[in-house]
N, C-alpha and C. Protein backbone atom coordinates (compact mmCIF):
# COMPACT_ATOMS: atom_id res chain seq x y z
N UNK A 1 20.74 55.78 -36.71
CA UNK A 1 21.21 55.20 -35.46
C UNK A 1 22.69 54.85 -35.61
N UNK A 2 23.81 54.99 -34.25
CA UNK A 2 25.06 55.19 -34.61
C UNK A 2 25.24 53.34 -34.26
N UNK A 3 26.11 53.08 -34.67
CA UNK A 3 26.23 51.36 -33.85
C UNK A 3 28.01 51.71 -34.07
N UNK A 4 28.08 50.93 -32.62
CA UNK A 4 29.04 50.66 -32.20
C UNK A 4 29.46 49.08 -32.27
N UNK A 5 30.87 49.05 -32.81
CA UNK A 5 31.41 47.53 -32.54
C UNK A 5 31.88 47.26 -31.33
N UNK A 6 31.55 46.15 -30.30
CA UNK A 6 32.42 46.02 -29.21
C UNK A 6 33.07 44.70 -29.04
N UNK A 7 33.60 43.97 -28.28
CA UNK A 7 33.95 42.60 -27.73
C UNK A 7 33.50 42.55 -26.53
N UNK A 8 33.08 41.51 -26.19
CA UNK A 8 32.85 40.78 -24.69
C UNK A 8 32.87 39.54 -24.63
N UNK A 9 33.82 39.55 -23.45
CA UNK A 9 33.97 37.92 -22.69
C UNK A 9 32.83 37.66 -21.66
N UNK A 10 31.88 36.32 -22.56
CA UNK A 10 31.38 35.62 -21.36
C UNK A 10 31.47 34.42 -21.24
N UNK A 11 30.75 33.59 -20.23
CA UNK A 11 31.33 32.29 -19.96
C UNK A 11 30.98 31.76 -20.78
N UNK A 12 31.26 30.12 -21.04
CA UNK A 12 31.10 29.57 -22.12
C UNK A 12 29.54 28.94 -21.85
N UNK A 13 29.12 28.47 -20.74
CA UNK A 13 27.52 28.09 -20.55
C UNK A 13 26.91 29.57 -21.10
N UNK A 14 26.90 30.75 -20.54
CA UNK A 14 26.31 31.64 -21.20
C UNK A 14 25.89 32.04 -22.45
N UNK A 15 27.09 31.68 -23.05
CA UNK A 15 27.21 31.67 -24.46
C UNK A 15 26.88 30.99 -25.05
N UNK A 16 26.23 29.70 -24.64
CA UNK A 16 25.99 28.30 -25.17
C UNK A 16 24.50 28.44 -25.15
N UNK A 17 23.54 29.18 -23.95
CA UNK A 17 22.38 29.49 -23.86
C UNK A 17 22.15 30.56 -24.38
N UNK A 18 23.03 31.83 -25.30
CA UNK A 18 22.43 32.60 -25.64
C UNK A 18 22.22 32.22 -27.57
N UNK A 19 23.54 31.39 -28.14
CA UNK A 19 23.67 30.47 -29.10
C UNK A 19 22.30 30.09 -28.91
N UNK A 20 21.58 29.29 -28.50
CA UNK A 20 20.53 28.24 -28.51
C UNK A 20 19.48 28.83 -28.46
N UNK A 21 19.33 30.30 -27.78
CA UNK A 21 17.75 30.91 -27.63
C UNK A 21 17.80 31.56 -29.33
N UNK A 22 19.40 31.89 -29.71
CA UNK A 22 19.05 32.64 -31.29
C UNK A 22 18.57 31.89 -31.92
N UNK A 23 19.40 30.42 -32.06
CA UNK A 23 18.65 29.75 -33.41
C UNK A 23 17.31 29.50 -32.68
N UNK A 24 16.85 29.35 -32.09
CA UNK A 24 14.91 28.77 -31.97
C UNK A 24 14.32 30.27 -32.24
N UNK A 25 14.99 31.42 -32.12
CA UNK A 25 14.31 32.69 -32.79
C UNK A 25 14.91 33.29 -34.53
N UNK A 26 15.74 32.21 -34.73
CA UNK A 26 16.45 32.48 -35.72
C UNK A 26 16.99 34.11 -36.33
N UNK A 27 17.60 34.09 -35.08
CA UNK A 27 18.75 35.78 -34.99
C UNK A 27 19.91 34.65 -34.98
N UNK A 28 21.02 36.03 -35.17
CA UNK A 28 22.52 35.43 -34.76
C UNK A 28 22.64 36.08 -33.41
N UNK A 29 23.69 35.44 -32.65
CA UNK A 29 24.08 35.57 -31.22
C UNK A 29 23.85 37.13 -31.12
N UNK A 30 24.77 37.90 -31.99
CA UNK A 30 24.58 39.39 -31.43
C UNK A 30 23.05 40.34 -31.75
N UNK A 31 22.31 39.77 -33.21
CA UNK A 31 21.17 40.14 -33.14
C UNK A 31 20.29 39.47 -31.80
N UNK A 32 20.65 38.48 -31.41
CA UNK A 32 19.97 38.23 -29.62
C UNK A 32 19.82 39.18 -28.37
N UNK A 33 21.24 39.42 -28.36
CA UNK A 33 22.25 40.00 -27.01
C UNK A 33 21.59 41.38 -27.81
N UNK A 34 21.51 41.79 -28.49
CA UNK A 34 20.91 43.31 -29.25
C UNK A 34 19.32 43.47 -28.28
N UNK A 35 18.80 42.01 -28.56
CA UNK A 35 17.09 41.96 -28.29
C UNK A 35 17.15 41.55 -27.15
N UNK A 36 17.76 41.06 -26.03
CA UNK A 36 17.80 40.92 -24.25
C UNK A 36 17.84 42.65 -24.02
N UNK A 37 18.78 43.15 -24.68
CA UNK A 37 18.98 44.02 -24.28
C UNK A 37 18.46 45.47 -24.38
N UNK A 38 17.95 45.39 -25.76
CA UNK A 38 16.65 46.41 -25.59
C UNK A 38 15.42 46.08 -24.27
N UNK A 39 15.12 44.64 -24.54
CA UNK A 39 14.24 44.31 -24.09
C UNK A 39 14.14 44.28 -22.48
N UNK A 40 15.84 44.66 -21.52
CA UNK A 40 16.08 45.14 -20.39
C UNK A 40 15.74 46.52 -20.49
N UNK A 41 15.91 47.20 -21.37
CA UNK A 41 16.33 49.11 -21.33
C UNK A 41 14.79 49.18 -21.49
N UNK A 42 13.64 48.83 -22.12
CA UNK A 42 12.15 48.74 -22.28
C UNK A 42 11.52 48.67 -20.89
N UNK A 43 11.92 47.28 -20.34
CA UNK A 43 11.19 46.96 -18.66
C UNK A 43 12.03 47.67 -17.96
N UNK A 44 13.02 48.92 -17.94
CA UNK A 44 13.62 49.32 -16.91
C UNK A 44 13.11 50.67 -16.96
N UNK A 45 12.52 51.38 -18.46
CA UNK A 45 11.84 52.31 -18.94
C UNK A 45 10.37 52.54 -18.28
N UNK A 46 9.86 51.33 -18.09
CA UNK A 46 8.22 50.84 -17.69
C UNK A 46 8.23 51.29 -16.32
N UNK A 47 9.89 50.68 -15.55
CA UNK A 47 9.45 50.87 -14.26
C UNK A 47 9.61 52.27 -13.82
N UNK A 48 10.34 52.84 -14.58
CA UNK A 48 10.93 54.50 -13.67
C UNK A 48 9.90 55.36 -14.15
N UNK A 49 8.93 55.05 -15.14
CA UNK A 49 7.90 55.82 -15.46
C UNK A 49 6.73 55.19 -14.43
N UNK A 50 6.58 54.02 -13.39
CA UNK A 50 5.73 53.96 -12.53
C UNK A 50 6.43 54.13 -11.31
N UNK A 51 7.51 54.56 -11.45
CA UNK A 51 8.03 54.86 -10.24
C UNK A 51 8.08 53.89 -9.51
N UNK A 52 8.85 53.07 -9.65
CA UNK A 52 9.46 51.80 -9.46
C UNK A 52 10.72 51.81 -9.62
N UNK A 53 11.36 51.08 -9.03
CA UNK A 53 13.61 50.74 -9.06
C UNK A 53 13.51 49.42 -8.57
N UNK A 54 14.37 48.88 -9.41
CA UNK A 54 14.52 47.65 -9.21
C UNK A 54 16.08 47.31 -8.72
């Protein structure tokens, strides 16, 4: 699998709630934002295979 490095600006509440969901799953911020984000591309996978758009 290829991984890419990127940067992104988000707000600082955002960042403060995504900080806080890692440590109670004990990831770091970007192993988080890694797992929202599969975990969007998964339920967006579910729906176009029932033929669903959200």
């Amino acid at each position: 699998m290829r991984k890419y490095r990127t940067q992104i600006r988000i707000p600082g509440d955002l960042a403060d709630w995504i900080k806080e969901r890692a440590c109670e799953e004990h990831r770091s911020m970007n192993a988080q934002i890694v797992h929202y984000l599969e975990t969007q591309r998964q339920q967006e996978q579910k729906n176009e295979e029932a033929g669903t758009k959200k």
